[in-house]
Protein backbone atom coordinates (compact mmCIF):
# COMPACT_ATOMS: atom_id res chain seq x y z
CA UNK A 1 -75.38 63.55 -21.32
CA UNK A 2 -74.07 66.21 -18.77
CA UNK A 3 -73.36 69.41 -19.80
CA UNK A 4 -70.28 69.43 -17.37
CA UNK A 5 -67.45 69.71 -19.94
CA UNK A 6 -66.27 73.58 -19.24
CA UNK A 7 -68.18 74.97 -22.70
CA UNK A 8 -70.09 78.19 -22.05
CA UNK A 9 -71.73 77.55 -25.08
CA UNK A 10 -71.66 75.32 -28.19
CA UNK A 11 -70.24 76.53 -31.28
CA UNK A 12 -72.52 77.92 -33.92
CA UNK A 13 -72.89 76.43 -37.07
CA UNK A 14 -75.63 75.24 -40.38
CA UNK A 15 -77.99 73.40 -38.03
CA UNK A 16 -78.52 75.83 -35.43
CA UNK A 17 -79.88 78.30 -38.56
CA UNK A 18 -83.66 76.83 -38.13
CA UNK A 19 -83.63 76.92 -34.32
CA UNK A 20 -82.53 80.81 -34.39
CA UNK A 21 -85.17 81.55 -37.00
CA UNK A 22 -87.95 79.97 -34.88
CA UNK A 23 -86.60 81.48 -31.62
CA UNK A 24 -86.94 85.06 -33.71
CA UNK A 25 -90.50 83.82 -34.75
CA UNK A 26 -91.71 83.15 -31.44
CA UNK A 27 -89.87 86.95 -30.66
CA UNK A 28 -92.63 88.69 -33.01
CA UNK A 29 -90.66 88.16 -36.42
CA UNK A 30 -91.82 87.05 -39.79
CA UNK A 31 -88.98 84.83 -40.69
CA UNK A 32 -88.43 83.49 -44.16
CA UNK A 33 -84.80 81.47 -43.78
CA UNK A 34 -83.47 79.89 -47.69
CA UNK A 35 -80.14 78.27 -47.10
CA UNK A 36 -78.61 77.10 -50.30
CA UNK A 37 -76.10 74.14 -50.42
CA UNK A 38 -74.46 74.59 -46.97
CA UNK A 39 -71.94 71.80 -47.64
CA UNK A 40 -71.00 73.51 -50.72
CA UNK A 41 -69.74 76.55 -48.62
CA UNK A 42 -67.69 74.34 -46.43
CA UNK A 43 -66.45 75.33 -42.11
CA UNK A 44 -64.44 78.36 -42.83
CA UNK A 45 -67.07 80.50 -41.95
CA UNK A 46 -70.28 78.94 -41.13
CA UNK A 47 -69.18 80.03 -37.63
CA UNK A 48 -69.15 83.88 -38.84
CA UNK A 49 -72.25 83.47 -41.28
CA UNK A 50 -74.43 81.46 -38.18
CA UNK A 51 -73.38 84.94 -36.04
CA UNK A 52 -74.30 87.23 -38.46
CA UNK A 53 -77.71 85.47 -38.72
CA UNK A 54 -78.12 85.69 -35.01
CA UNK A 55 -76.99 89.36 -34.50
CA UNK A 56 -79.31 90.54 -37.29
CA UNK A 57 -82.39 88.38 -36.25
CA UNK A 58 -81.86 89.92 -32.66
CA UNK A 59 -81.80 93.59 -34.00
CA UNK A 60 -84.63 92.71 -35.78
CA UNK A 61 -86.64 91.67 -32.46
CA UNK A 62 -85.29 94.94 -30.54
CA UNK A 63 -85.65 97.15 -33.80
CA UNK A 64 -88.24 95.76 -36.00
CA UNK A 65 -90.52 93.48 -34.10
CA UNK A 66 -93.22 92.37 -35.93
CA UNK A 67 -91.09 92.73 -39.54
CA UNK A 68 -90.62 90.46 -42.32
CA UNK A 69 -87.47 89.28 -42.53
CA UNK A 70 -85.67 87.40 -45.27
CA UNK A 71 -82.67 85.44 -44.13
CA UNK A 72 -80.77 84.08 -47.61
CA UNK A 73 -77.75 82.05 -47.64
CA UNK A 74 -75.64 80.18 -50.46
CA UNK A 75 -72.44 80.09 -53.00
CA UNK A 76 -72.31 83.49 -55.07
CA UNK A 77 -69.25 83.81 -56.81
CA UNK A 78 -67.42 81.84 -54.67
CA UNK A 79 -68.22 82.65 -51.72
CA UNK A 80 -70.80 81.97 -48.76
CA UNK A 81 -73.13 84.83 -48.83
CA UNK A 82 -75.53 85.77 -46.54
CA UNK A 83 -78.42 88.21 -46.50
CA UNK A 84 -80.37 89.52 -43.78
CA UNK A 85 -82.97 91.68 -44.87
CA UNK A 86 -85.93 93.13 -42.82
CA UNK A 87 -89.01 95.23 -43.93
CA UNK A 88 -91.79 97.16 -41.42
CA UNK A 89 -91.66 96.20 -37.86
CA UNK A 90 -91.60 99.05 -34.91
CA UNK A 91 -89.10 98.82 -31.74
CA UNK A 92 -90.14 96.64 -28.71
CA UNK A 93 -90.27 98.77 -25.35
CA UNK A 94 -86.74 96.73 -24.34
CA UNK A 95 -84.89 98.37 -28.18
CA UNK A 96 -82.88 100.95 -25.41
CA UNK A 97 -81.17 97.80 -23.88
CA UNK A 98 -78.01 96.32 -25.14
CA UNK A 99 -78.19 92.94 -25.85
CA UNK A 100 -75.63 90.16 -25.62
CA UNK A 101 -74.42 89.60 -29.20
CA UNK A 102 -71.49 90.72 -30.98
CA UNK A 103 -72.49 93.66 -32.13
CA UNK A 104 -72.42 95.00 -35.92
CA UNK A 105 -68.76 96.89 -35.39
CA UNK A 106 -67.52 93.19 -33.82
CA UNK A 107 -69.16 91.31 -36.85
CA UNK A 108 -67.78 93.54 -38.90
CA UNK A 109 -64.31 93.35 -37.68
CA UNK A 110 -64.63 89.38 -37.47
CA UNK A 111 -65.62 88.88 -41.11
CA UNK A 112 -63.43 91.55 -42.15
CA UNK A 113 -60.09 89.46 -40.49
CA UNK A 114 -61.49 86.55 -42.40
CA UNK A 115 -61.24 88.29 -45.79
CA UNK A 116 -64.77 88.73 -46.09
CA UNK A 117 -66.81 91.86 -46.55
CA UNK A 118 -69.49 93.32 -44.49
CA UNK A 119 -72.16 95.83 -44.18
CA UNK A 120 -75.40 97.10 -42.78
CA UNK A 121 -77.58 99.72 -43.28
CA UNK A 122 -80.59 101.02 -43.97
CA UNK A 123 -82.76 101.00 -46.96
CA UNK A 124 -86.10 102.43 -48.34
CA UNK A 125 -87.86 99.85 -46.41
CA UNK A 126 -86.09 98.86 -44.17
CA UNK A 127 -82.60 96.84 -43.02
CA UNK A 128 -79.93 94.99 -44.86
CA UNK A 129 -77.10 93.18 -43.06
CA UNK A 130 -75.19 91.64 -45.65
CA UNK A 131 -71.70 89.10 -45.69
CA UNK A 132 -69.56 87.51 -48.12
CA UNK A 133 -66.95 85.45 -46.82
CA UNK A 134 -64.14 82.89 -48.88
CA UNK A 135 -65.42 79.08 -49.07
CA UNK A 136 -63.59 77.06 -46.47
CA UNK A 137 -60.69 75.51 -48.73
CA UNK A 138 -59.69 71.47 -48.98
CA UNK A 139 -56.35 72.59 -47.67
């Protein structure tokens, strides 16, 4: 139906996960997406976790293009965890322009206010972006 109801964009969440991971795919990436039990890790933040997925795939395609990227998500200890990490890969001409995500610092700050953790960073081989946020509760 029309589109006409005000939304600038839908909101985010478990089903959009293969659509961004054949988007980055078509980008240059290598994509390898595991999502474990999605129901399992309930709404609270399959908002926050669908965001990280997309910031880190789109660094990826700026940073890394051409990498292999494993995209992990599922229940650890209670919480929805997800890993982003990417290996080889060189910049794409574009890597000097911003782009139109959140941002790491505004991912950050986001999972942080919902009393998750977050980081990113670099490692021998590579990138790691890296969340753990509560399971939405039955409350």
């Amino acid at each position: 139906r029309s589109r006409g109801d005000g939304a600038l964009a839908p909101t985010p969440g478990w089903a959009d996960l293969e659509g961004l991971a054949a988007e980055a795919r078509r980008s240059g990436l290598d994509v390898r997406l595991a999502v474990e039990d999605p129901v399992a890790l309930g709404g609270g933040g399959e908002q926050a976790v669908v965001r990280v997925v997309r910031e880190a795939l789109g660094n990826c395609v700026r940073h890394a293009n051409g990498a292999v990227v494993d995209v992990a998500i599922g229940p650890v200890d209670g919480q929805a965890h997800v890993t982003v990490r990417s290996r080889g890969g060189a910049p794409t001409v574009t890597a000097g322009q911003g782009g139109e995500g959140w941002g790491l610092q505004m991912l950050r700050e986001r999972i942080t206010a919902l009393g998750g953790t977050f980081r990113a960073g670099a490692e021998p081989d590579g990138w790691l972006v890296e969340a753990r946020l509560p399971v939405g509760g039955r409350a």
